[in-house]
Protein backbone atom coordinates (compact mmCIF):
# COMPACT_ATOMS: atom_id res chain seq x y z
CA UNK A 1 46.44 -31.58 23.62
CA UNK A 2 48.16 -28.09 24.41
CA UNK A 3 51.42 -28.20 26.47
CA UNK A 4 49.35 -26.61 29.72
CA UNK A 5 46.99 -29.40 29.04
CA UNK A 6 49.42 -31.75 29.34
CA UNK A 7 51.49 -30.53 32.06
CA UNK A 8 48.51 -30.55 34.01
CA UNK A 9 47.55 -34.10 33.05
CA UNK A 10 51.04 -34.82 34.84
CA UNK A 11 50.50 -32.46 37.78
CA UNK A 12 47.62 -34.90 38.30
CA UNK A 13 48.59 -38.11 37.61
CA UNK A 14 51.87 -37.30 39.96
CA UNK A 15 50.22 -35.67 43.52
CA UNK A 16 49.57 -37.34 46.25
CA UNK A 17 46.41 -35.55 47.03
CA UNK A 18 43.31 -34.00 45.44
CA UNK A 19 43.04 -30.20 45.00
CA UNK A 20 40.11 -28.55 44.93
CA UNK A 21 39.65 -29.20 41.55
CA UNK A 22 38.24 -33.08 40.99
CA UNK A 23 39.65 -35.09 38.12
CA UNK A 24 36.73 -35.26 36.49
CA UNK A 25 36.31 -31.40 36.67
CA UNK A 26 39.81 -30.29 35.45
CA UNK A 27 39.16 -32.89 32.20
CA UNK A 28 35.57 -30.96 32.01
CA UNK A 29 37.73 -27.13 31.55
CA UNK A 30 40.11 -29.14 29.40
CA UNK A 31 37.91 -30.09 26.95
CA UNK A 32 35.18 -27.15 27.58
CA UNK A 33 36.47 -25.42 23.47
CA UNK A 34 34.24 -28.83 21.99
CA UNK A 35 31.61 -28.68 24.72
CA UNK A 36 27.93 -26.53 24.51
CA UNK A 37 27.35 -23.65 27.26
CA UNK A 38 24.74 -25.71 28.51
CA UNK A 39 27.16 -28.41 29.01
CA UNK A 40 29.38 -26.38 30.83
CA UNK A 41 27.00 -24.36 32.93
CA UNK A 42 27.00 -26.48 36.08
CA UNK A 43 30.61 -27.53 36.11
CA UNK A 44 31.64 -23.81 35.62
CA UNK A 45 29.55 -22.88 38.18
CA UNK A 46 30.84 -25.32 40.97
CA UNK A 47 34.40 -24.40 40.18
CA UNK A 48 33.70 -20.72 40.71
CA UNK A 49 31.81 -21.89 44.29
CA UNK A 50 35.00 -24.05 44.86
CA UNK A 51 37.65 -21.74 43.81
CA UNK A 52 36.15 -19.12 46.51
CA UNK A 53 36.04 -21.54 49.26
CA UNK A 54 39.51 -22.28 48.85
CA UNK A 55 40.70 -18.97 48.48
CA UNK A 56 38.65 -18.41 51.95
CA UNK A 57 40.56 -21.88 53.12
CA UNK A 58 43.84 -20.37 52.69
CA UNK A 59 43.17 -17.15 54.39
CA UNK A 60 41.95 -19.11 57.13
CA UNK A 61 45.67 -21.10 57.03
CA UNK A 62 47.63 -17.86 56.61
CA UNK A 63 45.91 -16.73 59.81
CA UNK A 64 46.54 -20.22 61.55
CA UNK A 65 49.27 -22.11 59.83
CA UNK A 66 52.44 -22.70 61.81
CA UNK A 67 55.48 -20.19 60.21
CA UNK A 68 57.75 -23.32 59.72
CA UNK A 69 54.44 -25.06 58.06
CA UNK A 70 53.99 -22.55 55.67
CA UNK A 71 57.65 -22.56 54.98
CA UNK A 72 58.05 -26.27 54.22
CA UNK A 73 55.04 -25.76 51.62
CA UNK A 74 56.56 -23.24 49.83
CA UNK A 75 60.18 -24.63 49.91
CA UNK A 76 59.08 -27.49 48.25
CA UNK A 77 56.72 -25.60 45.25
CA UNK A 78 59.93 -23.75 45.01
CA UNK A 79 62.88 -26.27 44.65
CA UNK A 80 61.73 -27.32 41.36
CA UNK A 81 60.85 -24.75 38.68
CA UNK A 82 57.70 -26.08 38.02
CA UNK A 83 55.89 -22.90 37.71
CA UNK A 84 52.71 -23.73 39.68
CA UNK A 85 53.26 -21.26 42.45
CA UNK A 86 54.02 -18.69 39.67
CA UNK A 87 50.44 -19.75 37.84
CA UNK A 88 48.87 -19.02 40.93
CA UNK A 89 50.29 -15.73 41.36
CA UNK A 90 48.97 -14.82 37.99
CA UNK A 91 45.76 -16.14 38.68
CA UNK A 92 44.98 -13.53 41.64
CA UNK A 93 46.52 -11.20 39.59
CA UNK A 94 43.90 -12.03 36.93
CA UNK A 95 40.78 -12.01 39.08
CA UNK A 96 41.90 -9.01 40.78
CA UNK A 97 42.98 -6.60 37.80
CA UNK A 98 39.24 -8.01 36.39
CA UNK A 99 37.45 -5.58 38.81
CA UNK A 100 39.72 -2.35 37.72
CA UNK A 101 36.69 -0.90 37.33
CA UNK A 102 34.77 -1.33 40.85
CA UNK A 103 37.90 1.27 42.13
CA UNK A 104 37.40 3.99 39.93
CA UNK A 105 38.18 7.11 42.34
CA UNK A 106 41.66 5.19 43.15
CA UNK A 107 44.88 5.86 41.17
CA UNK A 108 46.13 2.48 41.83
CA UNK A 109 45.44 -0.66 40.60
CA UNK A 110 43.20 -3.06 42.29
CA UNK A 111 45.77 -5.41 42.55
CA UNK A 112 48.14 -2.97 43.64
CA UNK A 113 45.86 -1.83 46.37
CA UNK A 114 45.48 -5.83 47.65
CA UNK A 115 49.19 -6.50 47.28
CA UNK A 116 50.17 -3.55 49.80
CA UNK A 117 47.13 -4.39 52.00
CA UNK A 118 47.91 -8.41 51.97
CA UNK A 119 51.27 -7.19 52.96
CA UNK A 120 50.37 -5.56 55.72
CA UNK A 121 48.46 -7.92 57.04
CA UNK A 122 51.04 -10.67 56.70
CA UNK A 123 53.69 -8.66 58.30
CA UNK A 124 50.67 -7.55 61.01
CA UNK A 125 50.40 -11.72 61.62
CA UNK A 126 54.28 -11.90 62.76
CA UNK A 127 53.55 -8.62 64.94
CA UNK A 128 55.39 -6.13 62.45
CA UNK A 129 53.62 -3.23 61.57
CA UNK A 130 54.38 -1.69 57.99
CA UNK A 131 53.90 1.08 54.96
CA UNK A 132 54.64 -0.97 52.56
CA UNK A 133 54.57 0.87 48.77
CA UNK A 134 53.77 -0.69 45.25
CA UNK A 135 53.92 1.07 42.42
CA UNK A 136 53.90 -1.74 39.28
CA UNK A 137 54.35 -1.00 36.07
CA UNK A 138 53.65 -3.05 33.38
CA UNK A 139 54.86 -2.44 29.67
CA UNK A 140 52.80 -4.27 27.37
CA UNK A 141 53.70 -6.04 24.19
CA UNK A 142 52.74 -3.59 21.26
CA UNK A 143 54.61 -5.03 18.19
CA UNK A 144 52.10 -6.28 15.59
CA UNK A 145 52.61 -10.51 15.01
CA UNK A 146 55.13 -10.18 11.51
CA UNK A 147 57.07 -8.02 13.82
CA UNK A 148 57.28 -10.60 17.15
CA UNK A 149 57.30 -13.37 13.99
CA UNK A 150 60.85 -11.70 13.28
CA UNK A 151 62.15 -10.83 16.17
CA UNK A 152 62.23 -15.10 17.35
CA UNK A 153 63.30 -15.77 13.44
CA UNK A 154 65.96 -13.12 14.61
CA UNK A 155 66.80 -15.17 18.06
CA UNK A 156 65.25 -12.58 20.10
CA UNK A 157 62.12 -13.71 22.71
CA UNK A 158 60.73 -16.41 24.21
CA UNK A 159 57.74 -18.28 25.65
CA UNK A 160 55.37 -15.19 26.19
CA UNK A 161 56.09 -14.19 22.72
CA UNK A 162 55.29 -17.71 20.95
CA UNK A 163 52.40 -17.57 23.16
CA UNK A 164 51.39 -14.50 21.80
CA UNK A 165 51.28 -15.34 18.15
CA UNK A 166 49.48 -18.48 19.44
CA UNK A 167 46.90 -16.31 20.96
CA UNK A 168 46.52 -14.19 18.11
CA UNK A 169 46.38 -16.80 15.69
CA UNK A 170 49.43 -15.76 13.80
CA UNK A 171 51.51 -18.96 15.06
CA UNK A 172 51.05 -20.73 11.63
CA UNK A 173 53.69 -18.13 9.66
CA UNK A 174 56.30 -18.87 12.27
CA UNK A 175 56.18 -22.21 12.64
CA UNK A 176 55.91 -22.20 8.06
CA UNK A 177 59.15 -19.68 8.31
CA UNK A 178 61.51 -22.35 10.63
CA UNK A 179 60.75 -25.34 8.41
CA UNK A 180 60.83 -22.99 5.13
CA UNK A 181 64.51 -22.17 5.60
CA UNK A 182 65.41 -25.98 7.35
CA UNK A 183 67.01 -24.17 10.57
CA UNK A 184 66.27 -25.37 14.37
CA UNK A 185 64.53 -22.12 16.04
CA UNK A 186 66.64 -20.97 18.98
CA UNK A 187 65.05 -17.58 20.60
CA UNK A 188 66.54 -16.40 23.85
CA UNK A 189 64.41 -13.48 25.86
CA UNK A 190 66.00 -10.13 26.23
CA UNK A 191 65.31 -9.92 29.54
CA UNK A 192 65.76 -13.11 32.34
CA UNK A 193 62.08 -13.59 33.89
CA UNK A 194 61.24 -16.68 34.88
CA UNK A 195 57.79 -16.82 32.83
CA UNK A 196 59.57 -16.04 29.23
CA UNK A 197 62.14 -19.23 29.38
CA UNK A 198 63.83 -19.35 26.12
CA UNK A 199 62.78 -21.57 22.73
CA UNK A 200 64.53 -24.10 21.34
CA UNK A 201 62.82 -26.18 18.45
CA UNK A 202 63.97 -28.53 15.92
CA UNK A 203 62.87 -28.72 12.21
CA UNK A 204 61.37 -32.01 12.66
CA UNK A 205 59.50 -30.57 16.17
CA UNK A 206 58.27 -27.62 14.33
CA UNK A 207 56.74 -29.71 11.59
CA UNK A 208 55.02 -31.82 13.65
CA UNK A 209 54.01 -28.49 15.63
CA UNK A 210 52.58 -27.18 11.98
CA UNK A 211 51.09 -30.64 10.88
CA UNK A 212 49.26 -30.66 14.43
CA UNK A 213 48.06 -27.09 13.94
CA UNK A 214 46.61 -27.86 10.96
CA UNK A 215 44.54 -30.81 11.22
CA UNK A 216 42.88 -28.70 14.15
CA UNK A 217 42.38 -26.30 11.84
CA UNK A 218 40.55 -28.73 9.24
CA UNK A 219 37.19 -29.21 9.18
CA UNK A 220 35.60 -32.89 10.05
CA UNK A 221 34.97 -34.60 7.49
CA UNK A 222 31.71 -36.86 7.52
């Protein structure tokens, strides 16, 4: 089981409450890699239908949600660096850089474009009127995987780098390279974001890390 996987086994084994999401769905994405499309179909599709209505739920609470409601909600994803109000930053920032392409005549992004209008209308909803301006950049990771591969070796990166060579397959070499030389990985990011935390992994993690990797990797044997 990945690390999301698992901190999301917590997240629901801890709340107090149901999300949108039912159990029985989020075990469904979880395991959707071994499942058919057929098998998936349905479930995807209800998630999608789900995932909408909430998103039309909240805009329904940002419109009628007591101020001092909205800030004991966010005061308490906050207090705890769990990440989850980060995730779901990301995810609108997902879906809404997805459609790039519906915008073409407009030099900014679409995401962009709903950022400065959501903040206007938030600011409109406390009787403010505003211009706000975005202008994001973002610089992309262009180093090929040996060079990431040495730059952690090196003690330089973090999270989004590891998950990088995990996405692009290349984790295998790094994880071969820590327990090759018999040295504890320590990689600290160059620059202090809250989504690239720093790495710290012992020999004995990394081989079980590598052992882990590949058995996935091996075929079943019948």
């Amino acid at each position: 089981m990945s690390e999301d996987a698992q901190t999301y086994d917590d997240v629901i084994g801890q709340r107090r409450y149901n999300g949108f999401l039912t159990e029985n769905d989020a075990s469904h994405v979880l395991a959707e890699g071994t499942l058919s499309r057929e098998e998936t179909k349905d479930v995807r599709y209800r998630i999608r239908e789900r995932t909408k209505s909430a998103i039309v739920d909240l805009g329904f609470l940002a419109n009628q949600m007591d101020p001092a409601e909205l800030r004991m909600i966010f005061r308490d994803l906050v207090k705890e660096p769990s990440g989850h109000e980060l995730d779901a930053m990301a995810f609108f920032y997902l879906g809404l850089s997805s459609i790039d392409d519906w915008f073409d005549d407009n030099v900014e992004s679409t995401f962009e474009l709903f950022v400065r209008a959501s903040i206007q209308r938030g600011e409109s909803l406390t009787s403010r009127v505003s211009d706000p301006t975005v202008d994001i950049q973002v610089n992309r990771l262009t180093d090929d995987p040996e060079g990431v591969r040495e730059r952690l070796l090196n003690g330089t990166g973090g999270q989004l780098q590891l998950n990088y060579l995990q996405q692009e397959g290349e984790l295998q070499p790094l994880l071969e390279a820590v327990v090759e030389r018999d040295e504890p990985l320590f990689a600290t990011p160059e620059q202090d974001i809250e989504a690239n935390g720093s790495i710290s992994l012992s020999v004995k993690e990394t081989e079980d890390m590598l052992n882990e990797l590949t058995e996935t990797d091996q075929p079943n044997q019948s």
